[in-house]
N, C-alpha and C. Protein backbone atom coordinates (compact mmCIF):
# COMPACT_ATOMS: atom_id res chain seq x y z
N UNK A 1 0.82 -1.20 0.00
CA UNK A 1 0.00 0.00 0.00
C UNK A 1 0.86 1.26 0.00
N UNK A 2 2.29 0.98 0.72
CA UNK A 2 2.92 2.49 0.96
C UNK A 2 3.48 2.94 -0.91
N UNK A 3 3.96 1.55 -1.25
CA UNK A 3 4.32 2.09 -2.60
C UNK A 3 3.39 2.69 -3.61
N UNK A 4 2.59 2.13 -3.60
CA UNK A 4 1.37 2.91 -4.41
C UNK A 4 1.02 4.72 -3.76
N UNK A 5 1.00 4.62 -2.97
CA UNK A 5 0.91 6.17 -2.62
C UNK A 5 2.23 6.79 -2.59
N UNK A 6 3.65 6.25 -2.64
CA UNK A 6 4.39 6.83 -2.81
C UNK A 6 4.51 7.63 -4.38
N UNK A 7 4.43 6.54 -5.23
CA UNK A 7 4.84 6.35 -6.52
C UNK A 7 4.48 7.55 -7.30
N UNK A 8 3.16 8.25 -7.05
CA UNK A 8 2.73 9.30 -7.97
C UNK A 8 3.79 10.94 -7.32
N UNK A 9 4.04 10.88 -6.24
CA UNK A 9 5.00 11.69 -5.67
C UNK A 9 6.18 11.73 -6.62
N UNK A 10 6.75 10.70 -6.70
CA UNK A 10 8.28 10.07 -7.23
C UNK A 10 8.12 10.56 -8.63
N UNK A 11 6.95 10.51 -9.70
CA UNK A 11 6.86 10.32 -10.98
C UNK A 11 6.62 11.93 -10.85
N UNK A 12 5.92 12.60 -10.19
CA UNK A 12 6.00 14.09 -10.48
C UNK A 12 7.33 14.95 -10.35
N UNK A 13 7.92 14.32 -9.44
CA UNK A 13 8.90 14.89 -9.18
C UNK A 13 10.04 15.03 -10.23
N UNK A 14 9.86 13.80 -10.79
CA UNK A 14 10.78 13.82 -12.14
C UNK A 14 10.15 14.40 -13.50
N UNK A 15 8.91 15.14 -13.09
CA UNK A 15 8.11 15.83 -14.53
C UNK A 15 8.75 17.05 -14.81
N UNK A 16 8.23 17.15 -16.35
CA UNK A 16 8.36 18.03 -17.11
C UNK A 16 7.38 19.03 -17.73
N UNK A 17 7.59 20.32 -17.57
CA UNK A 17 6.06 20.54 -18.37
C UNK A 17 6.58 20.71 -19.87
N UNK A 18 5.24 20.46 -20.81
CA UNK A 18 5.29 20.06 -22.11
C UNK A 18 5.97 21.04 -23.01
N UNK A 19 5.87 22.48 -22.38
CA UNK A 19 6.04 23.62 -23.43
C UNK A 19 8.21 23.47 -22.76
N UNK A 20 8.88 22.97 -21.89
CA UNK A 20 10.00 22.55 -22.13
C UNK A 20 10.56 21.41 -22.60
N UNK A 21 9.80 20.90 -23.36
CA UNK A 21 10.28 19.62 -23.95
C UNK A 21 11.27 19.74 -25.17
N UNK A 22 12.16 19.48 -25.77
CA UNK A 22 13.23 19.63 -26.98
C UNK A 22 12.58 19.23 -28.36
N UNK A 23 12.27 19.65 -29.40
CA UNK A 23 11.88 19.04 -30.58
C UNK A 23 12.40 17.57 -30.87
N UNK A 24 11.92 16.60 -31.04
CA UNK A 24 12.05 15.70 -31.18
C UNK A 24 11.83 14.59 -29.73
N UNK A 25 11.58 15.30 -29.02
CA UNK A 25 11.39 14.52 -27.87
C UNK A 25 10.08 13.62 -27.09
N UNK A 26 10.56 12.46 -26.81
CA UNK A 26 9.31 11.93 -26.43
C UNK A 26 9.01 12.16 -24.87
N UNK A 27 7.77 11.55 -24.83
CA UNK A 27 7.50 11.84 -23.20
C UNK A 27 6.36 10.90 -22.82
N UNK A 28 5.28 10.80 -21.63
CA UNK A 28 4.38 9.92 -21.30
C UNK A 28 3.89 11.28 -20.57
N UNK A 29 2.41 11.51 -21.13
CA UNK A 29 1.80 12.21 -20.31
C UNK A 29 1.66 12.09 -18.72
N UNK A 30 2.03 12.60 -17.72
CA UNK A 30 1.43 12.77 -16.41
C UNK A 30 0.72 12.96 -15.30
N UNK A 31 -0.05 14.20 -16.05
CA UNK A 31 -1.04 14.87 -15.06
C UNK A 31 -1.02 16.33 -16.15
N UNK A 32 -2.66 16.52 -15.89
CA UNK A 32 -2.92 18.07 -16.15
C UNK A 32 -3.53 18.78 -15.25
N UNK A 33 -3.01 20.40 -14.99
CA UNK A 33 -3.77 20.89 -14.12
C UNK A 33 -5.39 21.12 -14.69
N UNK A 34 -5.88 20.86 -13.23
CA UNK A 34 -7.22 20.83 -13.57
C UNK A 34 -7.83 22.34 -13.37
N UNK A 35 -6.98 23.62 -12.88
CA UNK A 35 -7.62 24.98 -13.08
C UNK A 35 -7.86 25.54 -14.46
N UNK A 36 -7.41 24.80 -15.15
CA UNK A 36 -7.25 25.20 -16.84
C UNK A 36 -8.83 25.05 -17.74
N UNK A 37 -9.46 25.56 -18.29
CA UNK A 37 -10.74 25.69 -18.93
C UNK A 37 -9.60 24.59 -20.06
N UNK A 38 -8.86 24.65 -20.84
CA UNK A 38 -8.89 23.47 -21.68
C UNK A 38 -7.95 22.89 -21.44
N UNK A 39 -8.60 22.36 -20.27
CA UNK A 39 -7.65 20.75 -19.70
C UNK A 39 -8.90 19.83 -20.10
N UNK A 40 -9.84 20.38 -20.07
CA UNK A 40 -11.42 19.39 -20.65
C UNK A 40 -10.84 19.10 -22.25
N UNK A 41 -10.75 20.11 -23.03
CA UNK A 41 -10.46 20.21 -24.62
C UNK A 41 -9.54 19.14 -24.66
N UNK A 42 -8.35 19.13 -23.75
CA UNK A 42 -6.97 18.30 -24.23
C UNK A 42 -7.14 17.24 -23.88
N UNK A 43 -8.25 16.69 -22.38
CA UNK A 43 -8.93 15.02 -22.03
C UNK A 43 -9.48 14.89 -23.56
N UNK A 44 -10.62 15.47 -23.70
CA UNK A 44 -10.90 15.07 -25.24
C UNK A 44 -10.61 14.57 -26.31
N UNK A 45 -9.45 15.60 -26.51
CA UNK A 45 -8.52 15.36 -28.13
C UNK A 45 -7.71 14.13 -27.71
N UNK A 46 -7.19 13.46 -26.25
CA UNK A 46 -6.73 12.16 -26.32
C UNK A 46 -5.19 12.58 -25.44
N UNK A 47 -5.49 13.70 -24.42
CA UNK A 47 -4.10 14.17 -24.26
C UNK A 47 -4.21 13.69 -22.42
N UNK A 48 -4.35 12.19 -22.62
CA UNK A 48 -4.54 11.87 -20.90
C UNK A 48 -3.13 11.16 -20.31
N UNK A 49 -3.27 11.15 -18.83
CA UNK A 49 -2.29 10.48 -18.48
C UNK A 49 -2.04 8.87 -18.66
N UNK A 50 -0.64 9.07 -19.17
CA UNK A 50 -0.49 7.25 -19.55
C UNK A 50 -0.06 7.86 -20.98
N UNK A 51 -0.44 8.93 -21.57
CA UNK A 51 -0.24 8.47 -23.23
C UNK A 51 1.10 9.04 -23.79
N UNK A 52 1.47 8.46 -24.46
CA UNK A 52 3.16 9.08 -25.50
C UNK A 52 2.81 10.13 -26.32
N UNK A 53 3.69 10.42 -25.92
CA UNK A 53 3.50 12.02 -26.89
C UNK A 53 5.11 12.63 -27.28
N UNK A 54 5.13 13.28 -28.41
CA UNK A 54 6.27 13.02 -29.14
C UNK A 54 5.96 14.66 -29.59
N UNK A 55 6.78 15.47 -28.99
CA UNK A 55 7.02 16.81 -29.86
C UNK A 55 7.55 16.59 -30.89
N UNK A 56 6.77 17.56 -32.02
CA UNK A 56 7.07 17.38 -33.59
C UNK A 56 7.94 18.20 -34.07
N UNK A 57 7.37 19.85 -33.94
CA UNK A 57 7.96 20.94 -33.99
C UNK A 57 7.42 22.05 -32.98
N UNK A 58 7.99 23.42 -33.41
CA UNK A 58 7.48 24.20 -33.03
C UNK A 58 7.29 25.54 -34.08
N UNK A 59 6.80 26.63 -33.44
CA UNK A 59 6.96 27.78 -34.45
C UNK A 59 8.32 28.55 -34.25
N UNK A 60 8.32 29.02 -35.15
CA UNK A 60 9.74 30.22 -35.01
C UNK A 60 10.39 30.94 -33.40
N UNK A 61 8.88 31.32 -33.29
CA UNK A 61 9.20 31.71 -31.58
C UNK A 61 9.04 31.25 -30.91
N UNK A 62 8.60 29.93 -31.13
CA UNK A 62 8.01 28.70 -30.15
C UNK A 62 6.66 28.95 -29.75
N UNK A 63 5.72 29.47 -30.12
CA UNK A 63 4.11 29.34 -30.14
C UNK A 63 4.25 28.95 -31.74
N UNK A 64 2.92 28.32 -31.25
CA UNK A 64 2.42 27.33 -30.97
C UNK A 64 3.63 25.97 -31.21
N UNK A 65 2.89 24.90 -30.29
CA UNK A 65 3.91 23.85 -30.48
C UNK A 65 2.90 22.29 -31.56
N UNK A 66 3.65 21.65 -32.19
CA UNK A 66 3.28 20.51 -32.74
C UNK A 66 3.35 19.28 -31.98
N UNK A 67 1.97 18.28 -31.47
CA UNK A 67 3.01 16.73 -31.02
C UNK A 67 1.80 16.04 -32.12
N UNK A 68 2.87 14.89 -31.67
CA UNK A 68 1.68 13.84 -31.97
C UNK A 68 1.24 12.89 -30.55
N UNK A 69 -0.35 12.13 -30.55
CA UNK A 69 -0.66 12.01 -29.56
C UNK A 69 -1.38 10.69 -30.26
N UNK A 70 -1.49 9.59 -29.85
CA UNK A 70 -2.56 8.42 -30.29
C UNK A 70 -2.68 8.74 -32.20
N UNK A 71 -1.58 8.66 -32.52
CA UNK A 71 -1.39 8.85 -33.81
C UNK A 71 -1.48 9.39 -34.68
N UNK A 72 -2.33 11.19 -34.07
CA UNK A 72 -2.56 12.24 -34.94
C UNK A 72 -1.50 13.41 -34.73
N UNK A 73 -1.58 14.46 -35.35
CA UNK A 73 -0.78 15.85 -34.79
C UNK A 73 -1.69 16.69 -34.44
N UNK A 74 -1.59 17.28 -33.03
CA UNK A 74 -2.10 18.15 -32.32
C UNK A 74 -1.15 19.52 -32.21
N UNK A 75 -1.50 20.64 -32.57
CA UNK A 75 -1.16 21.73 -32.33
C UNK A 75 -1.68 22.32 -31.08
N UNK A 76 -0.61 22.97 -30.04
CA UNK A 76 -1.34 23.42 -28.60
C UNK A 76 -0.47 24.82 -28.87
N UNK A 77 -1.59 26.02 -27.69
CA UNK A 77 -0.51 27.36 -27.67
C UNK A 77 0.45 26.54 -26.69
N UNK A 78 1.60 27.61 -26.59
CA UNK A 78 2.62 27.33 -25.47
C UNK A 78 1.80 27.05 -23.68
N UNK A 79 0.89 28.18 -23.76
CA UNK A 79 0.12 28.67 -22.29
C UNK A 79 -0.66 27.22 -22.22
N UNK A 80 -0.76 26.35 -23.61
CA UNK A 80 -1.44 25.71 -22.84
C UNK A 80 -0.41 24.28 -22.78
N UNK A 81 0.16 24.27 -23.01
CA UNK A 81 1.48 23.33 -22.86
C UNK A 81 1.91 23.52 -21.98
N UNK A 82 1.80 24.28 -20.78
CA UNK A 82 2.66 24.60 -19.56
C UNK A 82 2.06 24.29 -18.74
N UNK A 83 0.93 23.68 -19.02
CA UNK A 83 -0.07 22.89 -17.90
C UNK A 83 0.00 21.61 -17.57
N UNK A 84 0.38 20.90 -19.40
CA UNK A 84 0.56 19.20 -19.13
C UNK A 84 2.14 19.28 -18.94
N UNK A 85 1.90 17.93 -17.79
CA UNK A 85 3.23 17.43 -16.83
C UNK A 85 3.50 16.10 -18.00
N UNK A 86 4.64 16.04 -17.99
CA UNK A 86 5.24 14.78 -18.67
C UNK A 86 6.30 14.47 -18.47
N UNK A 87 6.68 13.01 -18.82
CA UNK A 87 7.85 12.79 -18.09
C UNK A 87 8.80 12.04 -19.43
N UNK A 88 10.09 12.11 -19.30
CA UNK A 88 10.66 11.94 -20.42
C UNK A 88 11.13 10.62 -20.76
N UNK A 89 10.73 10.22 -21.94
CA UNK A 89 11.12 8.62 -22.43
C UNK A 89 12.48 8.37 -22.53
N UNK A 90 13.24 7.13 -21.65
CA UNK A 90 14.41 6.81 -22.07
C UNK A 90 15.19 6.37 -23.82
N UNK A 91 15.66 7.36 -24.80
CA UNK A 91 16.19 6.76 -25.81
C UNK A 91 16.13 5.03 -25.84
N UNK A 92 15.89 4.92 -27.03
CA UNK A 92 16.33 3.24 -27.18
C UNK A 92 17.57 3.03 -27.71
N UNK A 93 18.36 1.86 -27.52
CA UNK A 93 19.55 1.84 -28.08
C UNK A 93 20.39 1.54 -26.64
């Protein structure tokens, strides 16, 4: 029982939010804050915890950003990329 309540502590602690992620980088969604009006929009479009998500690109100034998510490309502003927590996939190899 203690590990299970530890564990979500441990995994945040090592998060990332999405709008610092590197182009090309993968990640596993974490957690979204729930004060956000489109944290509903991004449950929707498929942007929940548990899922891979793979920054594509970005823009020139870095708004808006590109991922892909359950096999499509989603475009998010930055503001709202700084809400989802993710945590970063170990390279293979």
């Amino acid at each position: 029982m203690l590990g299970t309540s530890d564990q979500p502590k441990s995994i945040m602690a090592s998060a990332l939010r999405l709008s610092q992620l590197a182009v090309g980088s993968k990640a596993v969604v974490r957690g979204l804050s729930s004060q956000r009006p489109a944290s509903l929009r991004l449950r929707e479009m498929g942007v929940l915890p548990g899922v891979a998500i793979t920054l594509l690109r970005t823009a020139p100034l870095g708004d808006p950003l590109e991922i892909q998510v359950r096999g499509y490309n989603l475009t998010l502003r930055k503001s709202e990329a700084e809400h989802v927590m993710v945590e970063m996939l170990k390279a293979e190899g």
